[in-house]
C-alpha atoms as a PDB file:
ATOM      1  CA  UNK A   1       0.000   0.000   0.000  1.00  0.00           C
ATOM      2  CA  UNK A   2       1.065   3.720  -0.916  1.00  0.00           C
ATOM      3  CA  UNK A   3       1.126   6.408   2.282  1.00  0.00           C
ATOM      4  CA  UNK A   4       2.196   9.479   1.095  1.00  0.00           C
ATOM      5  CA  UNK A   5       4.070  11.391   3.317  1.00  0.00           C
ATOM      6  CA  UNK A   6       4.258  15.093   4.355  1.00  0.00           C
ATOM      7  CA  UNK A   7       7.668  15.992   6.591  1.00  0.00           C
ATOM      8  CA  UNK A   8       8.199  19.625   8.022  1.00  0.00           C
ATOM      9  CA  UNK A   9      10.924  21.220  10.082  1.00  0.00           C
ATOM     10  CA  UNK A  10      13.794  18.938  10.770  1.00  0.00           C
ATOM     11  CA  UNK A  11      11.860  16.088   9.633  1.00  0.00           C
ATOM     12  CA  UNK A  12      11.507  17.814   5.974  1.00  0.00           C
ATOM     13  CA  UNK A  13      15.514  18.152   6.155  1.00  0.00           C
ATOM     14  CA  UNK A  14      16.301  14.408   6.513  1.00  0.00           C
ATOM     15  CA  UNK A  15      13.485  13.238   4.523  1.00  0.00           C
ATOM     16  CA  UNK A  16      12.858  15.324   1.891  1.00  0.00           C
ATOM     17  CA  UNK A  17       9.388  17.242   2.277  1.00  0.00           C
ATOM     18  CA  UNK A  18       6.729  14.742   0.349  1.00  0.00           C
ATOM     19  CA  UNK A  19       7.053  10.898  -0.659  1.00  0.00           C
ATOM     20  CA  UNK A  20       5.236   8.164  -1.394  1.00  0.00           C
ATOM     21  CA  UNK A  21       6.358   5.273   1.102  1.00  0.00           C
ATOM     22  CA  UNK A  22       5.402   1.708   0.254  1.00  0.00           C
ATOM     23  CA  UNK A  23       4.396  -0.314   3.115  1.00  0.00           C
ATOM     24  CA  UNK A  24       3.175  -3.909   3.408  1.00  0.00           C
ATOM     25  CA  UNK A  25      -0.868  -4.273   4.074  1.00  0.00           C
ATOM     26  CA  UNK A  26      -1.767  -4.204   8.079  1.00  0.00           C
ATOM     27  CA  UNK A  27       0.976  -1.590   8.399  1.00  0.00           C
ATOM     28  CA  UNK A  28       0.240   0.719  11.331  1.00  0.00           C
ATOM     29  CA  UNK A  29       1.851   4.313  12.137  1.00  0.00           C
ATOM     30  CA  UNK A  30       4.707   2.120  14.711  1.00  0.00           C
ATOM     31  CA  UNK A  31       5.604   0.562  11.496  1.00  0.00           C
ATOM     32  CA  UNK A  32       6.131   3.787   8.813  1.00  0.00           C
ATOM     33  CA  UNK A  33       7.924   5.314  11.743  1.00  0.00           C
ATOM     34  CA  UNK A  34      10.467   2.405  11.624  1.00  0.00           C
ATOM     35  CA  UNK A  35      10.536   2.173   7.826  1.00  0.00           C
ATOM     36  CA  UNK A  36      11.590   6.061   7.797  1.00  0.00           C
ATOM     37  CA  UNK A  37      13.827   5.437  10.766  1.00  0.00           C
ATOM     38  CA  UNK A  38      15.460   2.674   8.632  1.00  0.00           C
ATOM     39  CA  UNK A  39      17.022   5.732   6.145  1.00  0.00           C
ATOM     40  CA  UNK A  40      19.625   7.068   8.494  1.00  0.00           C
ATOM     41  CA  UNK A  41      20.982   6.851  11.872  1.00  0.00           C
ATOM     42  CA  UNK A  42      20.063  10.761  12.375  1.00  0.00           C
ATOM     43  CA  UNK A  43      16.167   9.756  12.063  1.00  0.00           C
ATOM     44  CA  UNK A  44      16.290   6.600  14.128  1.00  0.00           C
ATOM     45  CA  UNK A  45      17.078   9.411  17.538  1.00  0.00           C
ATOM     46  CA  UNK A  46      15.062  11.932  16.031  1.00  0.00           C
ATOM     47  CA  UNK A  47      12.042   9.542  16.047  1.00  0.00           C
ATOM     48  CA  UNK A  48      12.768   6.958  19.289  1.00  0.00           C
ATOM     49  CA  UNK A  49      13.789   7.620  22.314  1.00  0.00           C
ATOM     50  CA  UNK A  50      16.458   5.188  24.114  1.00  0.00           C
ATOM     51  CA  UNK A  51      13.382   2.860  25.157  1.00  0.00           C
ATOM     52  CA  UNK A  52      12.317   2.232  21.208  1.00  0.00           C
ATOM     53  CA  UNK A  53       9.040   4.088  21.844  1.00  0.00           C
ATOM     54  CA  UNK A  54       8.159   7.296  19.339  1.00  0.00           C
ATOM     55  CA  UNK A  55       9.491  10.238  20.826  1.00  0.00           C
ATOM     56  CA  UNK A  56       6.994  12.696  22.973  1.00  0.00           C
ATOM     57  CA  UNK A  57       8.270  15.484  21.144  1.00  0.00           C
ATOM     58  CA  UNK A  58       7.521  13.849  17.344  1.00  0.00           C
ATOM     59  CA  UNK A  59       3.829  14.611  16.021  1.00  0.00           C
ATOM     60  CA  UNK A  60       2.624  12.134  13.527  1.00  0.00           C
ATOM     61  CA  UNK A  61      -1.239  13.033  11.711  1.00  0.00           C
ATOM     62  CA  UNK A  62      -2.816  10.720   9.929  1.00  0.00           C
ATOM     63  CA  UNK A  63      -5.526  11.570   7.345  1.00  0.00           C
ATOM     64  CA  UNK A  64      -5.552  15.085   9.438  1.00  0.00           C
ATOM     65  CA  UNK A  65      -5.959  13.701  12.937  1.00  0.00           C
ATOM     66  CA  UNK A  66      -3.382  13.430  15.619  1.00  0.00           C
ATOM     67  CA  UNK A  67      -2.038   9.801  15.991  1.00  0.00           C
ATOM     68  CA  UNK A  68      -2.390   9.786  20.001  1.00  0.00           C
ATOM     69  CA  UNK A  69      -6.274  10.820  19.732  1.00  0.00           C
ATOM     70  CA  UNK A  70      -6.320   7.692  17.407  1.00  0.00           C
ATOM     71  CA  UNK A  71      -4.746   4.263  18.323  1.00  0.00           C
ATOM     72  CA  UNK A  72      -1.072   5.404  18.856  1.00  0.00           C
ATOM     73  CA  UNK A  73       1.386   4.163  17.494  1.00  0.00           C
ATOM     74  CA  UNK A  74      -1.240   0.983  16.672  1.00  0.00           C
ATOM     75  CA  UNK A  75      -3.193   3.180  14.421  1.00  0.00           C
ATOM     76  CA  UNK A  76      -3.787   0.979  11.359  1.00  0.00           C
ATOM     77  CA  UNK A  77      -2.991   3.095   7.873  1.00  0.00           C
ATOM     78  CA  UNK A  78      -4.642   2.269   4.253  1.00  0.00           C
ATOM     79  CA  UNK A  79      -3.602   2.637   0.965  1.00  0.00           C
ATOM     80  CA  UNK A  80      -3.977   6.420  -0.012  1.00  0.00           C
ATOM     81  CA  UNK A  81      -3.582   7.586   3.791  1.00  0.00           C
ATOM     82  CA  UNK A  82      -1.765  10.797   4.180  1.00  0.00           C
ATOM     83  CA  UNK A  83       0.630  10.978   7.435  1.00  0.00           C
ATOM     84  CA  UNK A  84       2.311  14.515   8.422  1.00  0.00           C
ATOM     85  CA  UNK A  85       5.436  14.607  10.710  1.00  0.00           C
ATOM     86  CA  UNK A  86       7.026  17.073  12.279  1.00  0.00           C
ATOM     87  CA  UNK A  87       8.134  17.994  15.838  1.00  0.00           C
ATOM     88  CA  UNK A  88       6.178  19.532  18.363  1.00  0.00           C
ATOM     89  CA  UNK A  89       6.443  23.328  18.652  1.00  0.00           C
ATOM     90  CA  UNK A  90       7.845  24.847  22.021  1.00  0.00           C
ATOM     91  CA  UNK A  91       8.634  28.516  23.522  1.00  0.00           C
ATOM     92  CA  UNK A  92       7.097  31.104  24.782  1.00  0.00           C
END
């Protein structure tokens, strides 16, 4: 199945901007997170923290929606979904 892909900030650096990623049916967000993590050494601590779990400060939306109000990291994807990353926003 085709997701196609959105990166911003430092995620659009290392990835790109937009792709099309090709992902085995049944893959869920846990899974395109490894797949792009898979690239470079850079992504793999820019995505997972030391335990292997997606980072709190990494903001995945799926089809518009933010991946924690869904499943997680679980959250199943389809063919045609559109997933945004980019890191959370902090200051004041």
């Amino acid at each position: 199945m085709i997701i196609r892909l959105k990166a911003f900030a430092r995620f659009r650096d290392l990835l790109g901007g937009e792709m099309e990623v090709d992902l085995p049916e049944g893959s869920n967000v846990f899974d395109l997170m490894k797949s792009l993590a898979s690239r470079s050494s850079d992504l793999i601590d820019q995505i997972f923290d030391a335990s292997g779990k997606i980072r709190e400060d990494v903001n995945v939306m799926v089809n518009g929606r933010h991946f924690e109000s869904l499943k997680g990291p679980e959250t199943a994807l389809a063919d045609g979904d559109e997933v945004a990353i980019f890191p959370a926003v902090v200051g004041g």
